[in-house]
PDB file of N, CA and C in Angstrom:
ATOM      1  N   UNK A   1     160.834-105.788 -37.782  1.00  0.00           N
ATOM      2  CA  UNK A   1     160.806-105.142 -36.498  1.00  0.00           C
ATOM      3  C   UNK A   1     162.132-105.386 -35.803  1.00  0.00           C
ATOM      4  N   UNK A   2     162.749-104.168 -35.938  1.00  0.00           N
ATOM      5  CA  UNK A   2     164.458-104.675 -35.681  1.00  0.00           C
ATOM      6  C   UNK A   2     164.491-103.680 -34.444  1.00  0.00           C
ATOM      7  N   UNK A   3     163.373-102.742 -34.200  1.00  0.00           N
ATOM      8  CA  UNK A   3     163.525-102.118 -33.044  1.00  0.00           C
ATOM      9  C   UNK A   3     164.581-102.109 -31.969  1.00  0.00           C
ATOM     10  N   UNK A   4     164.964-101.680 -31.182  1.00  0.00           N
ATOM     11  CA  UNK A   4     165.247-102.074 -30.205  1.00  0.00           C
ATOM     12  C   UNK A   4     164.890-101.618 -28.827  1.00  0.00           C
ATOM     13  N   UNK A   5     164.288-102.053 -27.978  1.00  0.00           N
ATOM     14  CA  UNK A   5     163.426-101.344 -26.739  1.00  0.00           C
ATOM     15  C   UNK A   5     163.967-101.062 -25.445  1.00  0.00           C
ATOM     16  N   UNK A   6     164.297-100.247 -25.026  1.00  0.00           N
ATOM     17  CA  UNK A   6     165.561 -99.929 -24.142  1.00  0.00           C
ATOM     18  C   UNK A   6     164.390 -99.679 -22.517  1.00  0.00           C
ATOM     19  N   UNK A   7     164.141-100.792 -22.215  1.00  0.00           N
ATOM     20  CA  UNK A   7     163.494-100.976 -20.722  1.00  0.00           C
ATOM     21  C   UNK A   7     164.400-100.593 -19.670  1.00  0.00           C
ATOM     22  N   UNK A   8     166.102-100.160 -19.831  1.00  0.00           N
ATOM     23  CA  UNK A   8     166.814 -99.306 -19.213  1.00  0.00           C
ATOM     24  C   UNK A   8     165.896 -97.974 -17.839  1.00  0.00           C
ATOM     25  N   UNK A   9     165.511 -97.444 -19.246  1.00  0.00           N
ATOM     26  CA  UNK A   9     164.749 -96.002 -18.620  1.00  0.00           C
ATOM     27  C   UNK A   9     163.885 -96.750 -17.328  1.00  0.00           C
ATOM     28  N   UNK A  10     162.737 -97.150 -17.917  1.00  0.00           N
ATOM     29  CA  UNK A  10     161.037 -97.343 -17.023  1.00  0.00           C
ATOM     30  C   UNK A  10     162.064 -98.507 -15.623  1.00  0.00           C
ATOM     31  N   UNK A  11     162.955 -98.980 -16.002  1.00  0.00           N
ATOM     32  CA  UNK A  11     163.640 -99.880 -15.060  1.00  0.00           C
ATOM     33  C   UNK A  11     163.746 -98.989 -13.630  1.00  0.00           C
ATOM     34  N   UNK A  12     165.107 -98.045 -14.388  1.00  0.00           N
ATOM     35  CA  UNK A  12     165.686 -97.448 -13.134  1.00  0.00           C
ATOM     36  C   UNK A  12     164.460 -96.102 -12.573  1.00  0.00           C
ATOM     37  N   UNK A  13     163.351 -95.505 -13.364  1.00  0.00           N
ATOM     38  CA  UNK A  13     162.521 -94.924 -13.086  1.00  0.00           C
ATOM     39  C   UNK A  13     161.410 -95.890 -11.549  1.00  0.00           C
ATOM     40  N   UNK A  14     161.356 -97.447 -12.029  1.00  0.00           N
ATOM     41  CA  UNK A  14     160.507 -97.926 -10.795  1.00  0.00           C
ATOM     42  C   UNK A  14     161.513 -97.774  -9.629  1.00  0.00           C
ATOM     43  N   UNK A  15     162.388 -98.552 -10.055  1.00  0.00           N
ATOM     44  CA  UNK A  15     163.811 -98.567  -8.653  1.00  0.00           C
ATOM     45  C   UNK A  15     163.578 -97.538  -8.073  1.00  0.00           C
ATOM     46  N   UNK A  16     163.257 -96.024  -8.649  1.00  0.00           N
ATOM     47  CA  UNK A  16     163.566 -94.837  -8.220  1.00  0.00           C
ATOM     48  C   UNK A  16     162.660 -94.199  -7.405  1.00  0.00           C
ATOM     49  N   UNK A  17     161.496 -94.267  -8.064  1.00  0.00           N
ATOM     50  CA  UNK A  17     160.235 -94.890  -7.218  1.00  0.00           C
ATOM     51  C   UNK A  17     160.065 -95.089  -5.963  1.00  0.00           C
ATOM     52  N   UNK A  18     160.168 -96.186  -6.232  1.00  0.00           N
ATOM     53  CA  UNK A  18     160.015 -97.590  -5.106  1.00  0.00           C
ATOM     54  C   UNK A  18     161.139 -96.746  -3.801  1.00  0.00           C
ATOM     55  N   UNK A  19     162.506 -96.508  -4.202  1.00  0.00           N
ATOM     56  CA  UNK A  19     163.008 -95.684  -3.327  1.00  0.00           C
ATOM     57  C   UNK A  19     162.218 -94.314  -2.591  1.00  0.00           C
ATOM     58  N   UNK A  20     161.641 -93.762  -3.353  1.00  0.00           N
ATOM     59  CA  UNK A  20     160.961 -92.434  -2.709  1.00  0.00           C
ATOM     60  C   UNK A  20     159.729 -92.919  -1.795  1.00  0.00           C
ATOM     61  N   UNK A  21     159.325 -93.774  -2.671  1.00  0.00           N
ATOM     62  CA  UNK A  21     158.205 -94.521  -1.353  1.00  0.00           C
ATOM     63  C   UNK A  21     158.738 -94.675  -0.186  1.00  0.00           C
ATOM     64  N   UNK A  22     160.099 -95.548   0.008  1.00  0.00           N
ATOM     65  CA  UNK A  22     160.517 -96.212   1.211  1.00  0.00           C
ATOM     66  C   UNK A  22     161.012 -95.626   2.066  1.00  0.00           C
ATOM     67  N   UNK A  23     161.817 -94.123   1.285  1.00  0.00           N
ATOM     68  CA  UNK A  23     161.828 -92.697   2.403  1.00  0.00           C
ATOM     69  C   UNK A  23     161.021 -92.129   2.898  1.00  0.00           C
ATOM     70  N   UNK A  24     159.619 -92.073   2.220  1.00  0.00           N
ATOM     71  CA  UNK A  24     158.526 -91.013   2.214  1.00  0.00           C
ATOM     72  C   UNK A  24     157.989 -92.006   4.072  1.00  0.00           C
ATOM     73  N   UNK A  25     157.725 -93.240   4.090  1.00  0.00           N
ATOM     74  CA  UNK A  25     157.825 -94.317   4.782  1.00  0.00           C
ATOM     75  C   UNK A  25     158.177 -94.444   5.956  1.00  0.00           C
ATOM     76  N   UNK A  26     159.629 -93.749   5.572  1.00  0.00           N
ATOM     77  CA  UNK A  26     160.178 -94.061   6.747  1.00  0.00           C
ATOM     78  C   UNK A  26     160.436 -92.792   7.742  1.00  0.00           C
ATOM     79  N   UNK A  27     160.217 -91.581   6.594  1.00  0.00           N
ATOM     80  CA  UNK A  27     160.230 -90.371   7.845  1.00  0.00           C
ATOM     81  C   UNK A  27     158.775 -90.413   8.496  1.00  0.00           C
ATOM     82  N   UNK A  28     157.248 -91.228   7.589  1.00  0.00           N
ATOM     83  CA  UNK A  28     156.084 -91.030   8.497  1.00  0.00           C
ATOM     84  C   UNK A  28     156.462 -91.870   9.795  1.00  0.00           C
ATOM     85  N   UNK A  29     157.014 -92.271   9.762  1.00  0.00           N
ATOM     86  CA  UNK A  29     157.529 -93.506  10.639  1.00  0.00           C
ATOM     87  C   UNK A  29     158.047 -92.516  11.571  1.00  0.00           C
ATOM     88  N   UNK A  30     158.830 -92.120  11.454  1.00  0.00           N
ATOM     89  CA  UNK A  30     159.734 -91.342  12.401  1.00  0.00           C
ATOM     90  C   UNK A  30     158.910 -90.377  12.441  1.00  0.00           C
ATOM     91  N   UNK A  31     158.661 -89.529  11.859  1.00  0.00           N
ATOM     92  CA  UNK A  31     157.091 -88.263  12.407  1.00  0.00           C
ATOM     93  C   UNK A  31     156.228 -89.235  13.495  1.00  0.00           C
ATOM     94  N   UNK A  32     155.490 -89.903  13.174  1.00  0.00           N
ATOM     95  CA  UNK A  32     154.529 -91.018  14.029  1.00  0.00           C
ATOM     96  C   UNK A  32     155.377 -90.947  15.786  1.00  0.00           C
ATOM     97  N   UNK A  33     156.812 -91.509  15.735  1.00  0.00           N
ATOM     98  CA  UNK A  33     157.300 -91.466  17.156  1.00  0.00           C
ATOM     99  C   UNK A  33     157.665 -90.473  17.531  1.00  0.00           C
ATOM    100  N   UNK A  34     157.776 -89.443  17.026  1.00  0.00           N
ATOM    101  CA  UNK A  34     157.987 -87.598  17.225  1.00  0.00           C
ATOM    102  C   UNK A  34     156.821 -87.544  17.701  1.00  0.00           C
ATOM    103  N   UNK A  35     156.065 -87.635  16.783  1.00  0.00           N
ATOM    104  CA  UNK A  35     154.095 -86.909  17.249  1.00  0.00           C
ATOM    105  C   UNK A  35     153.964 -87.587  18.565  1.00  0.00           C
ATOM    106  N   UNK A  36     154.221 -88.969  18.820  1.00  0.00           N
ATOM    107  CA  UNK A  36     153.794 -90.098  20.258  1.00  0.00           C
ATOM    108  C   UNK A  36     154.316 -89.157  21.405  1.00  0.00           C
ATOM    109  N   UNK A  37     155.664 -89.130  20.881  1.00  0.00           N
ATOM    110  CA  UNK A  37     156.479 -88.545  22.349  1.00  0.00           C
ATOM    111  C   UNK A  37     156.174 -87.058  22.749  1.00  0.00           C
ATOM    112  N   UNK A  38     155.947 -86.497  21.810  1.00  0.00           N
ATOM    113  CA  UNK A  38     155.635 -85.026  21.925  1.00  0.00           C
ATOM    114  C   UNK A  38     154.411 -85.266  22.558  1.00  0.00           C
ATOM    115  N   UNK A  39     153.210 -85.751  22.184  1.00  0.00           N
ATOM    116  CA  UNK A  39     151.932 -85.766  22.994  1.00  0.00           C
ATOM    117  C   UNK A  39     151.938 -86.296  24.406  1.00  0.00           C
ATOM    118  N   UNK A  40     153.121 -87.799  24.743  1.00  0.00           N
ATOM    119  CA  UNK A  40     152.714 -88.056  25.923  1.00  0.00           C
ATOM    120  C   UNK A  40     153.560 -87.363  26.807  1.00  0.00           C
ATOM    121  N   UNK A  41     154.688 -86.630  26.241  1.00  0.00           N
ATOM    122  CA  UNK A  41     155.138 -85.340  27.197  1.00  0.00           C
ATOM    123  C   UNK A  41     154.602 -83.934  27.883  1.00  0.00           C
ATOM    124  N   UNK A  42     153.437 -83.484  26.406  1.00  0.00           N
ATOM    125  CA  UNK A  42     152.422 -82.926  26.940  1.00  0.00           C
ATOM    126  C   UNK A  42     151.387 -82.648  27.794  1.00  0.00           C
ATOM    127  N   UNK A  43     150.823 -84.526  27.820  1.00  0.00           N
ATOM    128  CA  UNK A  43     149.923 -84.230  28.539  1.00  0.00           C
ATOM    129  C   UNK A  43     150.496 -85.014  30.072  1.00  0.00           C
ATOM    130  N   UNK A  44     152.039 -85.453  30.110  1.00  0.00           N
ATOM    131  CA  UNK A  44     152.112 -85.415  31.291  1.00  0.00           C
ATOM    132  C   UNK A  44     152.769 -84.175  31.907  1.00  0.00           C
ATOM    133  N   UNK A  45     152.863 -83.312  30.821  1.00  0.00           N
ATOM    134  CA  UNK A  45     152.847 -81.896  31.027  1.00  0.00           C
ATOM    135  C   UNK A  45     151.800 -80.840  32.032  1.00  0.00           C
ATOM    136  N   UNK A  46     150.523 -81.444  31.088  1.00  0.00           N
ATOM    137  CA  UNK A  46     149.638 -80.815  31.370  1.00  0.00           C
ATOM    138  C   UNK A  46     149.408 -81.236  33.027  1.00  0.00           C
ATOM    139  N   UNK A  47     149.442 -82.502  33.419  1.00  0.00           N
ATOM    140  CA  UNK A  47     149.048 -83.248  34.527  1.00  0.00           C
ATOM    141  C   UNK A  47     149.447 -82.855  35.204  1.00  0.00           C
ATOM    142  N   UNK A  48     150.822 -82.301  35.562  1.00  0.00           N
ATOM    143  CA  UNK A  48     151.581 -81.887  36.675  1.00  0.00           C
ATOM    144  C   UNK A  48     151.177 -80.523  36.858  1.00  0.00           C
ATOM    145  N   UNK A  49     150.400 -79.666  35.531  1.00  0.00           N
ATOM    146  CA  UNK A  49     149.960 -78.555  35.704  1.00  0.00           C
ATOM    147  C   UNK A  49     148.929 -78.652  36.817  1.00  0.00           C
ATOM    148  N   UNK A  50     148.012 -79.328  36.228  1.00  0.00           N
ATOM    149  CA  UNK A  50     146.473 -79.500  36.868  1.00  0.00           C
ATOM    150  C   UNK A  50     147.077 -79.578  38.573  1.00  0.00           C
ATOM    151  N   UNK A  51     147.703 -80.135  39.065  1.00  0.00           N
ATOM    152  CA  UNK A  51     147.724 -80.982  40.074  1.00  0.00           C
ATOM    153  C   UNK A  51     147.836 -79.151  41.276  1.00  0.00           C
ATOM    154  N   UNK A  52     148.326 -78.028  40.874  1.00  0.00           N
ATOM    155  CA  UNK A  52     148.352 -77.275  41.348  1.00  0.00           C
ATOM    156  C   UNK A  52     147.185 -76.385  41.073  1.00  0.00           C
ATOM    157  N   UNK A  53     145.596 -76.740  40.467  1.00  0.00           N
ATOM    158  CA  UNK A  53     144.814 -76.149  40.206  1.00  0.00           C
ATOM    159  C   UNK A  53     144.392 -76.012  41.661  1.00  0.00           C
ATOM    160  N   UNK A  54     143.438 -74.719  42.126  1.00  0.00           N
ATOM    161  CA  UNK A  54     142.777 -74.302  43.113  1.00  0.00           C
ATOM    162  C   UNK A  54     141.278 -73.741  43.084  1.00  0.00           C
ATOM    163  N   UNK A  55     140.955 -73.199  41.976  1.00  0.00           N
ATOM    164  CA  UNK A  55     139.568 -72.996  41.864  1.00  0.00           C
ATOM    165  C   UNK A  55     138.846 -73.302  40.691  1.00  0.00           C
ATOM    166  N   UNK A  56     137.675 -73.084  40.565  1.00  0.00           N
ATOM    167  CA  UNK A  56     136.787 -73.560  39.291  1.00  0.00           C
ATOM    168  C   UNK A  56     137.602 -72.151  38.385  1.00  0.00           C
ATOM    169  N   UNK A  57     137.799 -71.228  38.437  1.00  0.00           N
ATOM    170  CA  UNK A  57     138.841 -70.244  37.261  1.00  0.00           C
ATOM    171  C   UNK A  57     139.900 -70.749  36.824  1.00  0.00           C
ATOM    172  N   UNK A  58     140.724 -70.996  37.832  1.00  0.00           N
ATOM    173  CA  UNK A  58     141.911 -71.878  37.090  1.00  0.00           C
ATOM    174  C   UNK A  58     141.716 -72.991  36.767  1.00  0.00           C
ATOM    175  N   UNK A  59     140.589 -74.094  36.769  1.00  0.00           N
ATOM    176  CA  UNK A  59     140.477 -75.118  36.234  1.00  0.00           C
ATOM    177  C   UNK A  59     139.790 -74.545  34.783  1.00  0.00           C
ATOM    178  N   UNK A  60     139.158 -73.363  34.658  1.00  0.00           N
ATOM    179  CA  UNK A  60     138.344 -72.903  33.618  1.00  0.00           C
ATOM    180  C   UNK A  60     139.725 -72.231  32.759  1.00  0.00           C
ATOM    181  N   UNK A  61     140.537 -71.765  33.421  1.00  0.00           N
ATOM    182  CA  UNK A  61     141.464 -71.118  32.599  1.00  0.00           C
ATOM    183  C   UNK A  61     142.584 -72.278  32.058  1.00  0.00           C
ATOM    184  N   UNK A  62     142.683 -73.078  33.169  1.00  0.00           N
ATOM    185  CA  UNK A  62     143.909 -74.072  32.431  1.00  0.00           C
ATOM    186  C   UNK A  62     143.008 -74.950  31.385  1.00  0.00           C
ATOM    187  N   UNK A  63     141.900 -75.176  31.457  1.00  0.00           N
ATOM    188  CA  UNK A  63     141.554 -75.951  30.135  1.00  0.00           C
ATOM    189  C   UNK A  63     141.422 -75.452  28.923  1.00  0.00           C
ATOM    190  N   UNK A  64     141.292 -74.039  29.122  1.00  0.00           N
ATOM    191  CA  UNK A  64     141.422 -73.353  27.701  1.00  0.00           C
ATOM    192  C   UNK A  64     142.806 -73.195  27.120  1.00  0.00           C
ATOM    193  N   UNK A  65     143.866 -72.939  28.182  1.00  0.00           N
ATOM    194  CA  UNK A  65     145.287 -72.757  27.817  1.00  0.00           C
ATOM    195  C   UNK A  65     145.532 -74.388  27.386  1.00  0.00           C
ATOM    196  N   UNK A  66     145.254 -75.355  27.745  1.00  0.00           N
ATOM    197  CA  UNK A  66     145.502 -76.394  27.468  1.00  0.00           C
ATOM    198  C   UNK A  66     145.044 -77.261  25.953  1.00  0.00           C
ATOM    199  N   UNK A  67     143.959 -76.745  25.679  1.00  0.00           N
ATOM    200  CA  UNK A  67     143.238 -76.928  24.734  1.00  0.00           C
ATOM    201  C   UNK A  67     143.934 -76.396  23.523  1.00  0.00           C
ATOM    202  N   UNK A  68     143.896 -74.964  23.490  1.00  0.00           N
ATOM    203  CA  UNK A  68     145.121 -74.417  22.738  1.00  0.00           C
ATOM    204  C   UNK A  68     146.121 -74.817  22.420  1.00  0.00           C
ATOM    205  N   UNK A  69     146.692 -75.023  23.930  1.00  0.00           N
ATOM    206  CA  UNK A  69     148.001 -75.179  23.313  1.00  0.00           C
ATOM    207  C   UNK A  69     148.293 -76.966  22.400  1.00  0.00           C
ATOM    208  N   UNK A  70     147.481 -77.600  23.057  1.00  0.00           N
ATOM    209  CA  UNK A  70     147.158 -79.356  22.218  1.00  0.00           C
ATOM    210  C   UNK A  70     146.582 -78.556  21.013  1.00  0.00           C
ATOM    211  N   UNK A  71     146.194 -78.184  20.594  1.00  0.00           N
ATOM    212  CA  UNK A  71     145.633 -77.986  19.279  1.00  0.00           C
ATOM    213  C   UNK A  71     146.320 -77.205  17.961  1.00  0.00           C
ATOM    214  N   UNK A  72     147.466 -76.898  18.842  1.00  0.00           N
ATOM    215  CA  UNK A  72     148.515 -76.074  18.062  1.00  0.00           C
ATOM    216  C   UNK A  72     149.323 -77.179  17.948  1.00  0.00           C
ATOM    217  N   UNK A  73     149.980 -77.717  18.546  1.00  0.00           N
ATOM    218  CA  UNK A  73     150.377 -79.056  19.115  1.00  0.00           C
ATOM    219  C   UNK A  73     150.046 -80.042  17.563  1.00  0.00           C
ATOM    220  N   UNK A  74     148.797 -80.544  17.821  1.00  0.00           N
ATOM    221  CA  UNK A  74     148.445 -81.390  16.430  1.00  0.00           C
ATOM    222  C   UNK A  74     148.593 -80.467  15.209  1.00  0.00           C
ATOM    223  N   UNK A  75     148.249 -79.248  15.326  1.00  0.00           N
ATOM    224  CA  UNK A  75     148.568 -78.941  13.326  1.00  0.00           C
ATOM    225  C   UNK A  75     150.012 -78.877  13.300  1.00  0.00           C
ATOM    226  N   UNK A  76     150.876 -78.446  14.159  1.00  0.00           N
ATOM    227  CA  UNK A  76     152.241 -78.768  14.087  1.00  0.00           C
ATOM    228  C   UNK A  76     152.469 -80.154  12.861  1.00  0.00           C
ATOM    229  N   UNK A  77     151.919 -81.199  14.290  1.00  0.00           N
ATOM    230  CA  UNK A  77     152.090 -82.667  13.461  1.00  0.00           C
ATOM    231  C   UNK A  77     151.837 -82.450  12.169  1.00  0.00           C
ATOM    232  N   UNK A  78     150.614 -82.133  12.252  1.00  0.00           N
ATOM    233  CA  UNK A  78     149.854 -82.154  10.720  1.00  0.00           C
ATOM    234  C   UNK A  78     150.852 -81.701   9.334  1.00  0.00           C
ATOM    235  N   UNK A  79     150.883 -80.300   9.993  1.00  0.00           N
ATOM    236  CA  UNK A  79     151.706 -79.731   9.030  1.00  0.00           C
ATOM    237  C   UNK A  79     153.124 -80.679   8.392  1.00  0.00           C
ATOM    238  N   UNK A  80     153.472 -81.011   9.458  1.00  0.00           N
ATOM    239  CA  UNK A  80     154.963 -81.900   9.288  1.00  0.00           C
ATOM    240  C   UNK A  80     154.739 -83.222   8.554  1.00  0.00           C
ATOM    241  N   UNK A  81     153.470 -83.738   8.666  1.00  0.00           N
ATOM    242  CA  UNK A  81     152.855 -84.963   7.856  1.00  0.00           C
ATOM    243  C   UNK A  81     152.784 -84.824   6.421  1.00  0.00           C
ATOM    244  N   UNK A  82     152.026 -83.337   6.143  1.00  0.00           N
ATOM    245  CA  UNK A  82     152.158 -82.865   5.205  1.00  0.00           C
ATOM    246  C   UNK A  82     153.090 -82.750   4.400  1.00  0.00           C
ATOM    247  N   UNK A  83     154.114 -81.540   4.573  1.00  0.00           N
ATOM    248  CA  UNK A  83     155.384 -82.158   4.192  1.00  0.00           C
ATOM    249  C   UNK A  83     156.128 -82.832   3.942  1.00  0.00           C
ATOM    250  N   UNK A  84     155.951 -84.384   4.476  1.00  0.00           N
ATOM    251  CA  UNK A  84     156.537 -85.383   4.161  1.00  0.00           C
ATOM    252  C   UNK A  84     155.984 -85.729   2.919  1.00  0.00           C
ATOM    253  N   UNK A  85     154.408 -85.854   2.899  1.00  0.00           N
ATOM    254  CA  UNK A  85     153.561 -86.326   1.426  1.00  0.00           C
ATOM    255  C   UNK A  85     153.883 -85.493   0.440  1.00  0.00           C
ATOM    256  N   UNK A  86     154.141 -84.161   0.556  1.00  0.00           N
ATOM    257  CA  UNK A  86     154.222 -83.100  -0.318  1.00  0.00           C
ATOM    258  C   UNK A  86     155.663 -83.261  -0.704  1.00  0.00           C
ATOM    259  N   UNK A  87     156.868 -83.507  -0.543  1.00  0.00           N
ATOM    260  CA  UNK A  87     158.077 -83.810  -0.734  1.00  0.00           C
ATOM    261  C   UNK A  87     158.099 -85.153  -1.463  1.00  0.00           C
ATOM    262  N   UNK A  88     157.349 -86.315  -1.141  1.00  0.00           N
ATOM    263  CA  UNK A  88     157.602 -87.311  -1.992  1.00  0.00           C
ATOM    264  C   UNK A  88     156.835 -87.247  -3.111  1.00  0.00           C
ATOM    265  N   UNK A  89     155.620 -86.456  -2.841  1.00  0.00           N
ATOM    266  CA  UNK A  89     155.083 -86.559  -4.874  1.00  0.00           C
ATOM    267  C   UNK A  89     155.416 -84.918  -5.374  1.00  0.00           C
ATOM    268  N   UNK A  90     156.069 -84.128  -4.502  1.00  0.00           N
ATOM    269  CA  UNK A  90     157.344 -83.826  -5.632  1.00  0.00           C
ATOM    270  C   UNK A  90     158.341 -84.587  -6.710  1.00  0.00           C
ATOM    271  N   UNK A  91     158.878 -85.237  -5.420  1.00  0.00           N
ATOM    272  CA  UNK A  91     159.583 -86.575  -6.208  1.00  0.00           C
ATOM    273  C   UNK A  91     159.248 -86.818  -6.762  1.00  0.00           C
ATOM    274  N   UNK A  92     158.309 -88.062  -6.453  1.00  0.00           N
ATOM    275  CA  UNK A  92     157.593 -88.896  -7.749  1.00  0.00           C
ATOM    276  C   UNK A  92     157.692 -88.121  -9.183  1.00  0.00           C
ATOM    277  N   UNK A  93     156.682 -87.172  -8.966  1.00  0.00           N
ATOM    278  CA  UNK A  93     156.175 -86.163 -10.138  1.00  0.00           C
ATOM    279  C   UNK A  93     157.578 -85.709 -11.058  1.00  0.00           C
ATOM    280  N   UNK A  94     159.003 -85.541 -10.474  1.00  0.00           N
ATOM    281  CA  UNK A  94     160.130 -85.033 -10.918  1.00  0.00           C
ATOM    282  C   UNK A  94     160.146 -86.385 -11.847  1.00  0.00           C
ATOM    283  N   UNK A  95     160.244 -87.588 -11.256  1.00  0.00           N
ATOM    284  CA  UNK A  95     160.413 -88.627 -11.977  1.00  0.00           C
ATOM    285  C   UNK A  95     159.890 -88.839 -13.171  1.00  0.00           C
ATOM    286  N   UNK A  96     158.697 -89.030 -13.006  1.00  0.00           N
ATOM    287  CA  UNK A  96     158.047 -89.537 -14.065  1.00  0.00           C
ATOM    288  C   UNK A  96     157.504 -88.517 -15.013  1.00  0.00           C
ATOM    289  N   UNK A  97     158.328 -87.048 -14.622  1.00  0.00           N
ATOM    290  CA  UNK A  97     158.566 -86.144 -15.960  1.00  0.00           C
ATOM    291  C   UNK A  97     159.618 -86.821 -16.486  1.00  0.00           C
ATOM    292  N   UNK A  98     160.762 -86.944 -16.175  1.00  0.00           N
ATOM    293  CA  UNK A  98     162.339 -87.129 -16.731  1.00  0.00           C
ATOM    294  C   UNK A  98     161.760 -88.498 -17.413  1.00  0.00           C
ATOM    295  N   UNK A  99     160.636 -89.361 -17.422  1.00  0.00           N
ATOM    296  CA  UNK A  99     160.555 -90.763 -18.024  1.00  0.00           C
ATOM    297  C   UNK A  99     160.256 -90.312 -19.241  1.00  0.00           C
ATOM    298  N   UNK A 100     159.372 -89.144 -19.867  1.00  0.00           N
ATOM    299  CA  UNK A 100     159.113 -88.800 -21.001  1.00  0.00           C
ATOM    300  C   UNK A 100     160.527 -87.636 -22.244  1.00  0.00           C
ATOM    301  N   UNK A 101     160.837 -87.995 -21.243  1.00  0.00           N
ATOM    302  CA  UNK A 101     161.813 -86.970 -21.918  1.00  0.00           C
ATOM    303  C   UNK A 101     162.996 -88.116 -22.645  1.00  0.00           C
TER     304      UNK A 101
END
């Protein structure tokens, strides 16, 4: 058994890894304080709205516009969360094709 086993590859494949994790990581990270600030701008958005409400219609109408618009608001996030997961097991997946090859 004169083999020789070249742990080269599976080496720089974890390193490579381990890197896509720590990006994937660090933009949820940074999405997370995007999503914070965006929401508590919103709803001190919304607050300064309310404060000029006058009847049960415009309190009936601003909660629906409000509702909406927060709810568009989170799949935004969502979507952008998404993307982040969907970009790193691209990665990944690129990787650990090129390990068999």
């Amino acid at each position: 058994m004169t083999n020789n086993v070249d742990f080269q590859k599976p080496f720089e494949a974890v390193k490579s890894l381990m890197s896509i994790q720590a990006e994937a990581i660090s933009k949820s990270v940074a999405q997370q304080q995007k999503s914070g600030e965006e929401l508590t701008n919103f709803f001190k958005t919304e607050a300064e709205k309310a404060k000029e409400l006058k009847s049960p219609e415009d309190v009936l109408q601003f909660n629906m516009a409000a509702n909406q618009a927060l709810f568009e608001l989170l799949k935004a996030q969502g979507e952008a969360f998404t993307s982040i997961a969907n970009e790193a097991r691209e990665a990944a997946l690129a990787e650990v094709s090129n390990l068999s090859k």
